[in-house]
PDB file of N, CA and C in Angstrom:
ATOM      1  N   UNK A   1     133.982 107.705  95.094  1.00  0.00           N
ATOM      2  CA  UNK A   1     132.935 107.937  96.066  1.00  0.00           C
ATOM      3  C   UNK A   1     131.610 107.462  95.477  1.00  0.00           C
ATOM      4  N   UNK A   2     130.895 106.609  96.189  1.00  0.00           N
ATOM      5  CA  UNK A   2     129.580 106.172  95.994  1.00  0.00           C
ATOM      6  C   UNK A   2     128.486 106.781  97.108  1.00  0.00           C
ATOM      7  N   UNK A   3     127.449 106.538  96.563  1.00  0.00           N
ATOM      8  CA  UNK A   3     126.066 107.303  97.031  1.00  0.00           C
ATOM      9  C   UNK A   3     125.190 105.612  96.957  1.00  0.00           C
ATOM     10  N   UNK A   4     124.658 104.849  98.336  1.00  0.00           N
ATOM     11  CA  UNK A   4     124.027 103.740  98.349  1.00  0.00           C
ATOM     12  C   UNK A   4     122.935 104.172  98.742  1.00  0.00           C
ATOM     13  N   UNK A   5     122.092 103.967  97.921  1.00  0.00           N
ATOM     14  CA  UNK A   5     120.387 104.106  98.421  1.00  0.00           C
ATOM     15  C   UNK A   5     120.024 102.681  98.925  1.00  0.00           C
ATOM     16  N   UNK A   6     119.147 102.106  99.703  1.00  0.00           N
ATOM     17  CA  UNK A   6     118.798 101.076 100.091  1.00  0.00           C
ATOM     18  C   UNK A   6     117.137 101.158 100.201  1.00  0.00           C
ATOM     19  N   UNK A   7     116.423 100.528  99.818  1.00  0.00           N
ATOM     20  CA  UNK A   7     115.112 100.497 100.405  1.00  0.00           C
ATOM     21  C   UNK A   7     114.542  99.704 101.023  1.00  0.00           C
ATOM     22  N   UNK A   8     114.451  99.705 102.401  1.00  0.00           N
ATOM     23  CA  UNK A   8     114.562  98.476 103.077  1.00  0.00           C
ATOM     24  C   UNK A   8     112.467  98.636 104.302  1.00  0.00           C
ATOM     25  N   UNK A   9     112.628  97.338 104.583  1.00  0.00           N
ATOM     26  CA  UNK A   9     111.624  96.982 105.370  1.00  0.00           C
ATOM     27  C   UNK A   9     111.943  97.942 106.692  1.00  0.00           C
ATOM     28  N   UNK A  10     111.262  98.871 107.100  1.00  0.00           N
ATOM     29  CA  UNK A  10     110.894  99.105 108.763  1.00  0.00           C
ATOM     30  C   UNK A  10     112.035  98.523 109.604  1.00  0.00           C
ATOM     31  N   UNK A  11     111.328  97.022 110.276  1.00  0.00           N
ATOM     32  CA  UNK A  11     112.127  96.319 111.262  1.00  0.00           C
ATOM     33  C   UNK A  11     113.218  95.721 110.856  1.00  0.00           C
ATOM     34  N   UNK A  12     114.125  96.130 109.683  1.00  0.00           N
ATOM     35  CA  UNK A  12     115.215  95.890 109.190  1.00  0.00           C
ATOM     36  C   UNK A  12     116.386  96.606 109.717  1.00  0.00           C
ATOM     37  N   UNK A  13     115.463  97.758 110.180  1.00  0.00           N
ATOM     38  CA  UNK A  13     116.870  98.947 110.503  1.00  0.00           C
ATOM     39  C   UNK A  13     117.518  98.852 111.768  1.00  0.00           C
ATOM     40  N   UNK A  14     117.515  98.600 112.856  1.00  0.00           N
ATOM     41  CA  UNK A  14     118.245  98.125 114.080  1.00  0.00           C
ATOM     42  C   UNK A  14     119.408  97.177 113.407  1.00  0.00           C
ATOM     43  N   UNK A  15     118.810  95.820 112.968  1.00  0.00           N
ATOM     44  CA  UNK A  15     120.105  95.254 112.468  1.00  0.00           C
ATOM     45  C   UNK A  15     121.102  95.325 111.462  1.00  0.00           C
ATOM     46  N   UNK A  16     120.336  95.965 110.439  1.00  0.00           N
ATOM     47  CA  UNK A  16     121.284  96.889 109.544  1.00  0.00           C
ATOM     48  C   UNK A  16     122.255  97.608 110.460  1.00  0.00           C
ATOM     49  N   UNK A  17     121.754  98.536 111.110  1.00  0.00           N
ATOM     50  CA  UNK A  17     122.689  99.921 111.422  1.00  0.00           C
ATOM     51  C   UNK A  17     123.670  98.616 112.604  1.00  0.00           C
ATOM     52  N   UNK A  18     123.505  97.662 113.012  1.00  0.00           N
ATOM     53  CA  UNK A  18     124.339  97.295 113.925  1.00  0.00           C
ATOM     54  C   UNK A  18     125.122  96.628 112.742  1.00  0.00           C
ATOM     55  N   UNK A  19     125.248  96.104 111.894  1.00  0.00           N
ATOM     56  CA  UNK A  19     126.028  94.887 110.661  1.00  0.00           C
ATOM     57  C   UNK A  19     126.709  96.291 110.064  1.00  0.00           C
ATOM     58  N   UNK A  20     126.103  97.234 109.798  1.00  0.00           N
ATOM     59  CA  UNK A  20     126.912  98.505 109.249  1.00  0.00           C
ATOM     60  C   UNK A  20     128.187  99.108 110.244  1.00  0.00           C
ATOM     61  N   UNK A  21     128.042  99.021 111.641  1.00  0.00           N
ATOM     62  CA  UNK A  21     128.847  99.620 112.771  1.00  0.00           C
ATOM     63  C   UNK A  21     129.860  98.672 113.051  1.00  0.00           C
ATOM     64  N   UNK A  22     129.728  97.365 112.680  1.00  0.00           N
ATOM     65  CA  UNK A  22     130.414  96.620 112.391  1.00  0.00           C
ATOM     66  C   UNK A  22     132.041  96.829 111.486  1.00  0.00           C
ATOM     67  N   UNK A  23     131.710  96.934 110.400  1.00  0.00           N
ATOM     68  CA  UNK A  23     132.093  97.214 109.604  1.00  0.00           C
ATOM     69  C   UNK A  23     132.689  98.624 109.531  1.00  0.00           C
ATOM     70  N   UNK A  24     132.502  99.279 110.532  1.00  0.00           N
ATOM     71  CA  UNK A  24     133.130 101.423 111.233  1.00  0.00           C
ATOM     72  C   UNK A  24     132.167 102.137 109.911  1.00  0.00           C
ATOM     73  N   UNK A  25     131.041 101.769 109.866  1.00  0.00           N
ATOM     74  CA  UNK A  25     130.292 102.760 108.690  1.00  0.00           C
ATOM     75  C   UNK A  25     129.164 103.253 109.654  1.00  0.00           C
ATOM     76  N   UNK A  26     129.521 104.643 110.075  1.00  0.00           N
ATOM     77  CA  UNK A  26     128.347 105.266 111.167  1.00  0.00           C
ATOM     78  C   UNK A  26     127.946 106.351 111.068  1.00  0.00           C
ATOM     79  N   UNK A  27     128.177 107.088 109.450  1.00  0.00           N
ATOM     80  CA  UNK A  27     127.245 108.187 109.002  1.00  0.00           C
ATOM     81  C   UNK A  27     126.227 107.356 108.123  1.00  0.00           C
ATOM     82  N   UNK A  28     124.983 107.637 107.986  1.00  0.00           N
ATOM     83  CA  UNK A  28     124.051 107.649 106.966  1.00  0.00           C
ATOM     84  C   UNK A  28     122.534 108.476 107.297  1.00  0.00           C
ATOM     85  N   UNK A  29     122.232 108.293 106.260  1.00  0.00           N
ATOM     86  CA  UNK A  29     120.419 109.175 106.948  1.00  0.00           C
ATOM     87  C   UNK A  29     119.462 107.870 106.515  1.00  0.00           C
ATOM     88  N   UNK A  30     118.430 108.178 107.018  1.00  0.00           N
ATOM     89  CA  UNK A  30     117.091 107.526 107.313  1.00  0.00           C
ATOM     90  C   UNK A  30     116.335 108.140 107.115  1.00  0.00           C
ATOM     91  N   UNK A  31     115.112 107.744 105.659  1.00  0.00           N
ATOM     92  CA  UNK A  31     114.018 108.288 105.596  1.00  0.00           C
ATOM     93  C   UNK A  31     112.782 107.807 105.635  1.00  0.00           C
ATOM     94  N   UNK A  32     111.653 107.803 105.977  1.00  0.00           N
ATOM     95  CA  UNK A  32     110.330 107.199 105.588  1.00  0.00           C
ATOM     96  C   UNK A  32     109.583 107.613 104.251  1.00  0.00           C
ATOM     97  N   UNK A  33     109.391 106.457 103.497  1.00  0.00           N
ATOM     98  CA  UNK A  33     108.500 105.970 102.208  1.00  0.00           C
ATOM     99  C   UNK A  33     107.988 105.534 102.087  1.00  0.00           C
ATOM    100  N   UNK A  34     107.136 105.854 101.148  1.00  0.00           N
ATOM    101  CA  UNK A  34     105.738 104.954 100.727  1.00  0.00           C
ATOM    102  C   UNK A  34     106.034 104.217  99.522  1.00  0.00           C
ATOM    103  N   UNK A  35     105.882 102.994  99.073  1.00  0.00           N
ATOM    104  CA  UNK A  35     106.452 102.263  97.794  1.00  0.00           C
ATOM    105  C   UNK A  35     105.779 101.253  97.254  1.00  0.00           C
ATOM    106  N   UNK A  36     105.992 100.352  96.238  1.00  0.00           N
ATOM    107  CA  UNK A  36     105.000  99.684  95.560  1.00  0.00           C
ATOM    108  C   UNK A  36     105.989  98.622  94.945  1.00  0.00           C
ATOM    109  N   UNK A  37     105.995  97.665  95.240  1.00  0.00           N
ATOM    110  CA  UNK A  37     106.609  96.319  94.504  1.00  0.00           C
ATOM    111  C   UNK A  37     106.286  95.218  94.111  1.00  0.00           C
ATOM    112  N   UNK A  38     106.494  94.028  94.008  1.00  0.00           N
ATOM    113  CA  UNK A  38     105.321  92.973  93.819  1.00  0.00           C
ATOM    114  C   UNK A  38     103.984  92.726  95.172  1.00  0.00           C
ATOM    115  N   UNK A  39     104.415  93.242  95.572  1.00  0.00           N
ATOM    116  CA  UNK A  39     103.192  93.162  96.854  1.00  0.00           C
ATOM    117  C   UNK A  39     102.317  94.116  96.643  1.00  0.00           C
ATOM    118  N   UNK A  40     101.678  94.247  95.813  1.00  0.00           N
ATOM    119  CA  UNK A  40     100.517  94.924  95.167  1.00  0.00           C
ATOM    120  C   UNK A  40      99.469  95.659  96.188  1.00  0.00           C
ATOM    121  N   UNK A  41      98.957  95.194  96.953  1.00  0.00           N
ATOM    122  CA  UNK A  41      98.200  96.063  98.198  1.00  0.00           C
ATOM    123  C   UNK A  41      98.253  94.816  99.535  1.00  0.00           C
ATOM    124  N   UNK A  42      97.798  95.396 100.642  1.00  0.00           N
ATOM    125  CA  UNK A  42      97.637  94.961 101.805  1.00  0.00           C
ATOM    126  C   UNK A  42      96.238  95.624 102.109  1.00  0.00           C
ATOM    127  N   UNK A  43      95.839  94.614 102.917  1.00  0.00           N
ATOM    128  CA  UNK A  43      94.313  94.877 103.430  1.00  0.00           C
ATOM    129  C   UNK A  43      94.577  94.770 105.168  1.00  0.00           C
ATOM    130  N   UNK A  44      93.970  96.049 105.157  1.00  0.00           N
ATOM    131  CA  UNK A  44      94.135  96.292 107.393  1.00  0.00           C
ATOM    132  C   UNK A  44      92.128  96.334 107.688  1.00  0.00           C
ATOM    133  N   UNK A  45      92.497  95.962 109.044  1.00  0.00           N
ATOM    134  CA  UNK A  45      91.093  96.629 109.136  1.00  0.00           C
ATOM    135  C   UNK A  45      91.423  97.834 110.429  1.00  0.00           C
ATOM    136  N   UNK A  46      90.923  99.042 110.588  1.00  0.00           N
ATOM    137  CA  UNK A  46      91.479  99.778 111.620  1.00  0.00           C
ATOM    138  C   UNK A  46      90.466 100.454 111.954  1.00  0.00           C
ATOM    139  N   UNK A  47      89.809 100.219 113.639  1.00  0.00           N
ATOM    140  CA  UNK A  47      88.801 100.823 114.395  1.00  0.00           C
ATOM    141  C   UNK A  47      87.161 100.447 113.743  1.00  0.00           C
ATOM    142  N   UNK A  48      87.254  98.905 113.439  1.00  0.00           N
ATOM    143  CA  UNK A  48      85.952  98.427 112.623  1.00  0.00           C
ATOM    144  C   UNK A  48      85.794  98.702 111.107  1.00  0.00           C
ATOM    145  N   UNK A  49      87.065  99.976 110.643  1.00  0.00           N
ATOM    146  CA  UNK A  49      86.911  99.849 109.470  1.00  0.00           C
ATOM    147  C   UNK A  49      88.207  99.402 108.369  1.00  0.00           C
ATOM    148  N   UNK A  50      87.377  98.651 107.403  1.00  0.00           N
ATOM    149  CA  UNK A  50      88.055  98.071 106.334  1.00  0.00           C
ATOM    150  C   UNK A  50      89.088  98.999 105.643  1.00  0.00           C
ATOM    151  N   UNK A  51      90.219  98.618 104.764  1.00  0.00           N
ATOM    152  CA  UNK A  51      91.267  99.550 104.339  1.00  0.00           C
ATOM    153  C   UNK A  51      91.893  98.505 103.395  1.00  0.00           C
ATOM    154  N   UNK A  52      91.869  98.926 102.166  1.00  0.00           N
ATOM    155  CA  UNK A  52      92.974  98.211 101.100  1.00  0.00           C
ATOM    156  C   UNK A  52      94.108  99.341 100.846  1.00  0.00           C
ATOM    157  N   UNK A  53      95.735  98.970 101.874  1.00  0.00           N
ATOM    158  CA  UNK A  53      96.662 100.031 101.296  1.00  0.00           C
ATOM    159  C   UNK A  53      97.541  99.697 100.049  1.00  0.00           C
ATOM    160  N   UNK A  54      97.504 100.443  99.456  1.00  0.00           N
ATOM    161  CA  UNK A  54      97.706 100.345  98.206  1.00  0.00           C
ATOM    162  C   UNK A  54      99.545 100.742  98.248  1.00  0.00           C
ATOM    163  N   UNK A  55     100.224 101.725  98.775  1.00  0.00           N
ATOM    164  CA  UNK A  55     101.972 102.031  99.207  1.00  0.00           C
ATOM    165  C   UNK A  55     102.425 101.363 100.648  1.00  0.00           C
ATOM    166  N   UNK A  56     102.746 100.875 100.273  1.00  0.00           N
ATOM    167  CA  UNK A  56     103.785  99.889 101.883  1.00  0.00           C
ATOM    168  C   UNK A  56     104.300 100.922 102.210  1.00  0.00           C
ATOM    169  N   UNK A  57     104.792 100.623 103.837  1.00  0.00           N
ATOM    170  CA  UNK A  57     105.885 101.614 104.285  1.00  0.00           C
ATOM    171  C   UNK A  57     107.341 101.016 104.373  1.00  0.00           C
ATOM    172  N   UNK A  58     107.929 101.908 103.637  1.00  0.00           N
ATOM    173  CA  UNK A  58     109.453 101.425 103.915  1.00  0.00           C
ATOM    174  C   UNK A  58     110.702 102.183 104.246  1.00  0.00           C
ATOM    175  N   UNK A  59     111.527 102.124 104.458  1.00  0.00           N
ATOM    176  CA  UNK A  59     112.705 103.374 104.905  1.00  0.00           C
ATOM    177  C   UNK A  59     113.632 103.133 103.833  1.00  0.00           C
ATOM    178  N   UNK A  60     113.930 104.457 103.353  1.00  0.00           N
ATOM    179  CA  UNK A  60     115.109 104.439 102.744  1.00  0.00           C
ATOM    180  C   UNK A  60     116.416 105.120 103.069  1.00  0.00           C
ATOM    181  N   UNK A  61     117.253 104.433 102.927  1.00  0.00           N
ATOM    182  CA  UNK A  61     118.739 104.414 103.827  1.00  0.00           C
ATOM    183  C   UNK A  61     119.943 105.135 102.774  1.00  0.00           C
ATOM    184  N   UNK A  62     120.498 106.185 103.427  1.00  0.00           N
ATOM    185  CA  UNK A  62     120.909 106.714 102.280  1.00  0.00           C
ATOM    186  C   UNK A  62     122.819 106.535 102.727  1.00  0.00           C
ATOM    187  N   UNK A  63     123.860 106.339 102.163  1.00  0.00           N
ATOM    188  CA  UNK A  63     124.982 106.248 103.288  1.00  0.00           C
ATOM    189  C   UNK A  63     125.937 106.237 101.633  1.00  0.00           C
ATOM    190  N   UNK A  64     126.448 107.720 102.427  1.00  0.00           N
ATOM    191  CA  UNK A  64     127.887 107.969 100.925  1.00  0.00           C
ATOM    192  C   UNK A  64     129.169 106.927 101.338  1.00  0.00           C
ATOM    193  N   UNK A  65     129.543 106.793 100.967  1.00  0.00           N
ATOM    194  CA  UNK A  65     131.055 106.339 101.258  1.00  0.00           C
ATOM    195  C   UNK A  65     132.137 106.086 100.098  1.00  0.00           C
ATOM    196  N   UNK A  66     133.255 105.856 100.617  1.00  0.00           N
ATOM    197  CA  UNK A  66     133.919 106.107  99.813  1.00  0.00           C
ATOM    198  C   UNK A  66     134.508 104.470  99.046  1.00  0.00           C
ATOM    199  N   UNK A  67     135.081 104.267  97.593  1.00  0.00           N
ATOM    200  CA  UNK A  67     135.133 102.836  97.083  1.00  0.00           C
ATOM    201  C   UNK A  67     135.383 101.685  97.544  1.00  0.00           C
ATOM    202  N   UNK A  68     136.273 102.100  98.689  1.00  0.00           N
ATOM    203  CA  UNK A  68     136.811 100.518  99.427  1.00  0.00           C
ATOM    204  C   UNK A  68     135.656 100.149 100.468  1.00  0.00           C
ATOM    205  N   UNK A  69     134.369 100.615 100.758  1.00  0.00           N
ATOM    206  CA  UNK A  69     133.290 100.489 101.850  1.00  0.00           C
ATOM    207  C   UNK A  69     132.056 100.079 100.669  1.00  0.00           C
ATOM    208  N   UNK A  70     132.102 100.018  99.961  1.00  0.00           N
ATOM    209  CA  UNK A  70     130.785  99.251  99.380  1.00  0.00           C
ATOM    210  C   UNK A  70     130.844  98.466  99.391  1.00  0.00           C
ATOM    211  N   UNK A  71     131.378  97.075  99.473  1.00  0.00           N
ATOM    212  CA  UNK A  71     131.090  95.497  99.280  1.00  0.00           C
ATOM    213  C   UNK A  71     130.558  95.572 100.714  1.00  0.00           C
ATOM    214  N   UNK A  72     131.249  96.271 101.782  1.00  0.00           N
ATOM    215  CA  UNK A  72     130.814  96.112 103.123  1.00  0.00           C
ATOM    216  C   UNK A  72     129.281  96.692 103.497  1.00  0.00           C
ATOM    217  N   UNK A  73     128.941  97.277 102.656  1.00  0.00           N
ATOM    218  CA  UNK A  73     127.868  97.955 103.046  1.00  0.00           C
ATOM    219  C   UNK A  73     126.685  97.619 102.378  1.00  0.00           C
ATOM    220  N   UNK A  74     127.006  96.824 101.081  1.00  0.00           N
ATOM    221  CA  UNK A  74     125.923  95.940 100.481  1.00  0.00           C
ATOM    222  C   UNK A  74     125.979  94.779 101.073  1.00  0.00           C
ATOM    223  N   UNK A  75     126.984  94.224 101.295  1.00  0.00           N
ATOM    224  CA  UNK A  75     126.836  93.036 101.776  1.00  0.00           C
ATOM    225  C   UNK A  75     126.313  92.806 103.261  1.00  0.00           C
ATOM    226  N   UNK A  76     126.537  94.020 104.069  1.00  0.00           N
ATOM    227  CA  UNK A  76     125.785  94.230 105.397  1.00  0.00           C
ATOM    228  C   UNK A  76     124.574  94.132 105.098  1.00  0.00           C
ATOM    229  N   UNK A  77     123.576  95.140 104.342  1.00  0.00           N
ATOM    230  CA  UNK A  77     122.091  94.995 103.972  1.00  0.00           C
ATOM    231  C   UNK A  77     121.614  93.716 103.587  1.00  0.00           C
ATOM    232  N   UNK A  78     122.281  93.151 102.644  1.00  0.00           N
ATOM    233  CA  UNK A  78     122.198  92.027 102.230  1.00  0.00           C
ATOM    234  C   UNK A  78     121.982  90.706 102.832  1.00  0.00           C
ATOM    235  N   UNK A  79     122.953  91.074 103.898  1.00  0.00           N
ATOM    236  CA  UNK A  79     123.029  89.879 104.859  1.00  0.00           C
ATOM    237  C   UNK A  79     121.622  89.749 105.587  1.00  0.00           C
ATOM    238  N   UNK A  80     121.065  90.880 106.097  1.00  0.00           N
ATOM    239  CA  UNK A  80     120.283  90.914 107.398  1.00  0.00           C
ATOM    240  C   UNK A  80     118.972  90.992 106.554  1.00  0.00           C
ATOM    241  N   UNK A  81     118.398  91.238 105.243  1.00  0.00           N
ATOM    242  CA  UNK A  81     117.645  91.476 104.616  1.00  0.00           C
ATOM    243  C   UNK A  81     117.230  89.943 104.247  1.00  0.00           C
ATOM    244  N   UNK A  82     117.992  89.009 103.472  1.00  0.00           N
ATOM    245  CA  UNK A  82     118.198  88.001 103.287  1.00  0.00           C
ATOM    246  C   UNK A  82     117.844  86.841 104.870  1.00  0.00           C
ATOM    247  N   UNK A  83     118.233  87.381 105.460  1.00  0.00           N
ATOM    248  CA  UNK A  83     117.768  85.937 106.938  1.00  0.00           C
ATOM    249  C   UNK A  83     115.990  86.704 107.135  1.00  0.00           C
ATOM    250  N   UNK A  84     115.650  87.724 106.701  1.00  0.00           N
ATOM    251  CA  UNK A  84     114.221  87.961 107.228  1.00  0.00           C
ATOM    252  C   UNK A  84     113.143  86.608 106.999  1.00  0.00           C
ATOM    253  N   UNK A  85     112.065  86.848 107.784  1.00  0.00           N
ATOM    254  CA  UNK A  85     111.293  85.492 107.494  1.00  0.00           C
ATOM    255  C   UNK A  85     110.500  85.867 106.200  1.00  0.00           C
ATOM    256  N   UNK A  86     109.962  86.709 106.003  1.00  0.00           N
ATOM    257  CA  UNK A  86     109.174  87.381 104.410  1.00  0.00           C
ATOM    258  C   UNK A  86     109.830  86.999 103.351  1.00  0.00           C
ATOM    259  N   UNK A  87     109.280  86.306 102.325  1.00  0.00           N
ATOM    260  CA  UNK A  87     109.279  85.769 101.262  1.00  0.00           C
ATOM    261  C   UNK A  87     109.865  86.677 100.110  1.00  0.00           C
ATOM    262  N   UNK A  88     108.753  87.721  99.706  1.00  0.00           N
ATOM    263  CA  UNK A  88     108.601  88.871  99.279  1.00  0.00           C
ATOM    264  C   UNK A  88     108.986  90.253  99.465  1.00  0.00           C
ATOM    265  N   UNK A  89     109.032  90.953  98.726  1.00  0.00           N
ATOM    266  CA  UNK A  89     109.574  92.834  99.583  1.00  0.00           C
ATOM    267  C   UNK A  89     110.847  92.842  99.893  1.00  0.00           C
ATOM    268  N   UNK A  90     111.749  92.129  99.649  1.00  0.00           N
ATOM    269  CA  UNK A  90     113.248  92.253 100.060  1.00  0.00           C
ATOM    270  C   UNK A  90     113.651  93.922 100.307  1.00  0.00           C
ATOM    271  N   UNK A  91     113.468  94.583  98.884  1.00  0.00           N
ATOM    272  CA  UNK A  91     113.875  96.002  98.714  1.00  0.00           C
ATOM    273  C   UNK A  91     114.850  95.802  97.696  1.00  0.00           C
ATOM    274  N   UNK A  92     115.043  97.033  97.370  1.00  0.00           N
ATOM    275  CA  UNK A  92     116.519  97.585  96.422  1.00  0.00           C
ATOM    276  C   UNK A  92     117.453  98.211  97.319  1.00  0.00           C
ATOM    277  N   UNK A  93     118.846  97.680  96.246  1.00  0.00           N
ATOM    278  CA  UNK A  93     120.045  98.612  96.482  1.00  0.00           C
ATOM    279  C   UNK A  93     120.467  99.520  95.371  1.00  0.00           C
ATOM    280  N   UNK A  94     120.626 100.485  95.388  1.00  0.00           N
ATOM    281  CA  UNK A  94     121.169 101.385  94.363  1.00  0.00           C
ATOM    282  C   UNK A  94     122.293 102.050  94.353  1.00  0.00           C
ATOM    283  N   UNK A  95     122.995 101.685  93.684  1.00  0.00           N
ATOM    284  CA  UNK A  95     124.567 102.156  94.151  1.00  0.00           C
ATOM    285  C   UNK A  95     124.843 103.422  92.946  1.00  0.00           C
ATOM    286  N   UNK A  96     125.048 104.913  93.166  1.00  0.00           N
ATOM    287  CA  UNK A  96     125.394 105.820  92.272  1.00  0.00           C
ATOM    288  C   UNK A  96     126.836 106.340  92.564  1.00  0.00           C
ATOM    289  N   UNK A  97     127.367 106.616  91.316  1.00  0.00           N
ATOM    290  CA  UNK A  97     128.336 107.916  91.769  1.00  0.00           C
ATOM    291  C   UNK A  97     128.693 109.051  92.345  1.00  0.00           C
ATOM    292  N   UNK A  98     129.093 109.714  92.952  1.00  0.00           N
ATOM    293  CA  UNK A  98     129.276 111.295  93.614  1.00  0.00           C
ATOM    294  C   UNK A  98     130.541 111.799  93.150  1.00  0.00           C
ATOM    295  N   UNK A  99     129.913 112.463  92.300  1.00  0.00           N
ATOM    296  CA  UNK A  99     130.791 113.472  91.459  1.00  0.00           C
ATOM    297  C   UNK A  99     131.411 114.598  93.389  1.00  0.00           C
ATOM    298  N   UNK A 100     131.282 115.145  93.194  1.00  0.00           N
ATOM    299  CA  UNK A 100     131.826 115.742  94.661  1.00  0.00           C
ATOM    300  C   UNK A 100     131.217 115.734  96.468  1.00  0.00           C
ATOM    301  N   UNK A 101     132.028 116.031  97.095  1.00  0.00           N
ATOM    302  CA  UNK A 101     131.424 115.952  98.433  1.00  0.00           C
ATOM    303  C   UNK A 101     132.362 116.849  99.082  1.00  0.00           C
ATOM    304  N   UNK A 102     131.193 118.091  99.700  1.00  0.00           N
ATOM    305  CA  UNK A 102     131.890 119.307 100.454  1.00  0.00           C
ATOM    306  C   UNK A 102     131.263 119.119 101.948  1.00  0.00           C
ATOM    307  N   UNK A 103     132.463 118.938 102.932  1.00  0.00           N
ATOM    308  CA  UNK A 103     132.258 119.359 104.358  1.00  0.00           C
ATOM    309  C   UNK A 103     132.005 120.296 104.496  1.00  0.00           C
ATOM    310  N   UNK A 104     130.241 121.564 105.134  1.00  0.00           N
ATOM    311  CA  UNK A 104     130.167 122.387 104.629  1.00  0.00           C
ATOM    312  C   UNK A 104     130.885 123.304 106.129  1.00  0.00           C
ATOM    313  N   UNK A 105     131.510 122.552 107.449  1.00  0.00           N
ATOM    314  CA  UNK A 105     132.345 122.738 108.854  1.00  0.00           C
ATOM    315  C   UNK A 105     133.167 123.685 108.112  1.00  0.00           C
ATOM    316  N   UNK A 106     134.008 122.968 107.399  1.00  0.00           N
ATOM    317  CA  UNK A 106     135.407 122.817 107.561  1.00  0.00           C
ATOM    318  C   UNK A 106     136.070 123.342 106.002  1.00  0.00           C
ATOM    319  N   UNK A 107     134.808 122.943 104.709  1.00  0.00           N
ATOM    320  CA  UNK A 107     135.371 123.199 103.791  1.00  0.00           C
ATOM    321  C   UNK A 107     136.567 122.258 102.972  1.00  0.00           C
ATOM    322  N   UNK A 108     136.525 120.809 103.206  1.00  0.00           N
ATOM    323  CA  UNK A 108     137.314 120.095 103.001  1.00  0.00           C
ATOM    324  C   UNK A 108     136.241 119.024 101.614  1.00  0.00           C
ATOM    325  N   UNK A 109     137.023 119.102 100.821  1.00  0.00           N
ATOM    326  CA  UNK A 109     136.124 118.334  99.765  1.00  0.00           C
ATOM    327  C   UNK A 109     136.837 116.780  99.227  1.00  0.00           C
ATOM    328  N   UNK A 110     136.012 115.867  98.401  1.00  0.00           N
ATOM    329  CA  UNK A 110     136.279 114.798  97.869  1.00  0.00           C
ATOM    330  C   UNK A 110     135.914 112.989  99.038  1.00  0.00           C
ATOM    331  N   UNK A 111     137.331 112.745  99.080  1.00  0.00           N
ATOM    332  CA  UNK A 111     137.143 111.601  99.864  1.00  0.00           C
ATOM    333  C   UNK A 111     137.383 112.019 101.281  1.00  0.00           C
ATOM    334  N   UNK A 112     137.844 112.544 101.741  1.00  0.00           N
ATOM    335  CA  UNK A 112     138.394 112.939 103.081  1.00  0.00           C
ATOM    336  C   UNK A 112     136.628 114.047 103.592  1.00  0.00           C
ATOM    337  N   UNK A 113     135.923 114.430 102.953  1.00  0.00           N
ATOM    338  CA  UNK A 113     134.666 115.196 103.190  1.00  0.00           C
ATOM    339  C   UNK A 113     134.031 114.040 103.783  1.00  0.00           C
ATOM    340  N   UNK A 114     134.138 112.810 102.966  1.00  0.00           N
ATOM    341  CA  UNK A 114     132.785 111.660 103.320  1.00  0.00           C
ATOM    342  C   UNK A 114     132.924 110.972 104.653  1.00  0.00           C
ATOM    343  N   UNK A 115     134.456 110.767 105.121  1.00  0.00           N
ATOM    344  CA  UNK A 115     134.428 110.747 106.581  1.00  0.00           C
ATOM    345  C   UNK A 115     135.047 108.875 106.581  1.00  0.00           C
TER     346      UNK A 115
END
């Protein structure tokens, strides 16, 4: 069992979650972040006034699954991340282990918990 963090661009996530459903991967969560990568700040101007933001916004995508679903699920991000028009900011993937996983319904643990 793996634990994939993703940190991805905003308008990335529609086609992610469709390249992921693809593939029958249709649990994960979605969070909003603030982050810092080679894109060092952005300058807005908002309501006449000036703004240097210093944390981008980005979502991070969190989706357990079990060993035979990771090539599919990096390579989904990958795919749709990769055709963006932006140069820069791609994001990370982080792939960890999961020592256990409890259905907290049903009480059913391991690989059969992650679904």
């Amino acid at each position: 069992m793996k634990l994939i963090i993703a940190i991805i661009e905003p308008q990335e996530l529609a086609p992610i979650r469709e390249a992921l459903m693809e593939h029958k991967i249709y649990k994960f969560t979605v969070g909003n972040v603030l982050g810092q990568g080679l894109d060092l700040s952005k300058h807005e101007v908002y309501r006449g006034v000036s703004y240097d933001i210093k944390l981008l916004k980005k979502l991070r995508l969190e989706i357990a699954v079990n060993e035979e679903y990771v090539s599919h699920v990096v390579d989904a991000i990958c795919d749709v991340a990769r055709d963006a028009p932006k140069e820069a900011g791609r994001g990370k993937i982080f792939i960890l282990p999961i020592e256990e996983c409890v259905r907290i319904r049903t009480g059913e643990t391991g690989a059969v918990a992650i679904g």
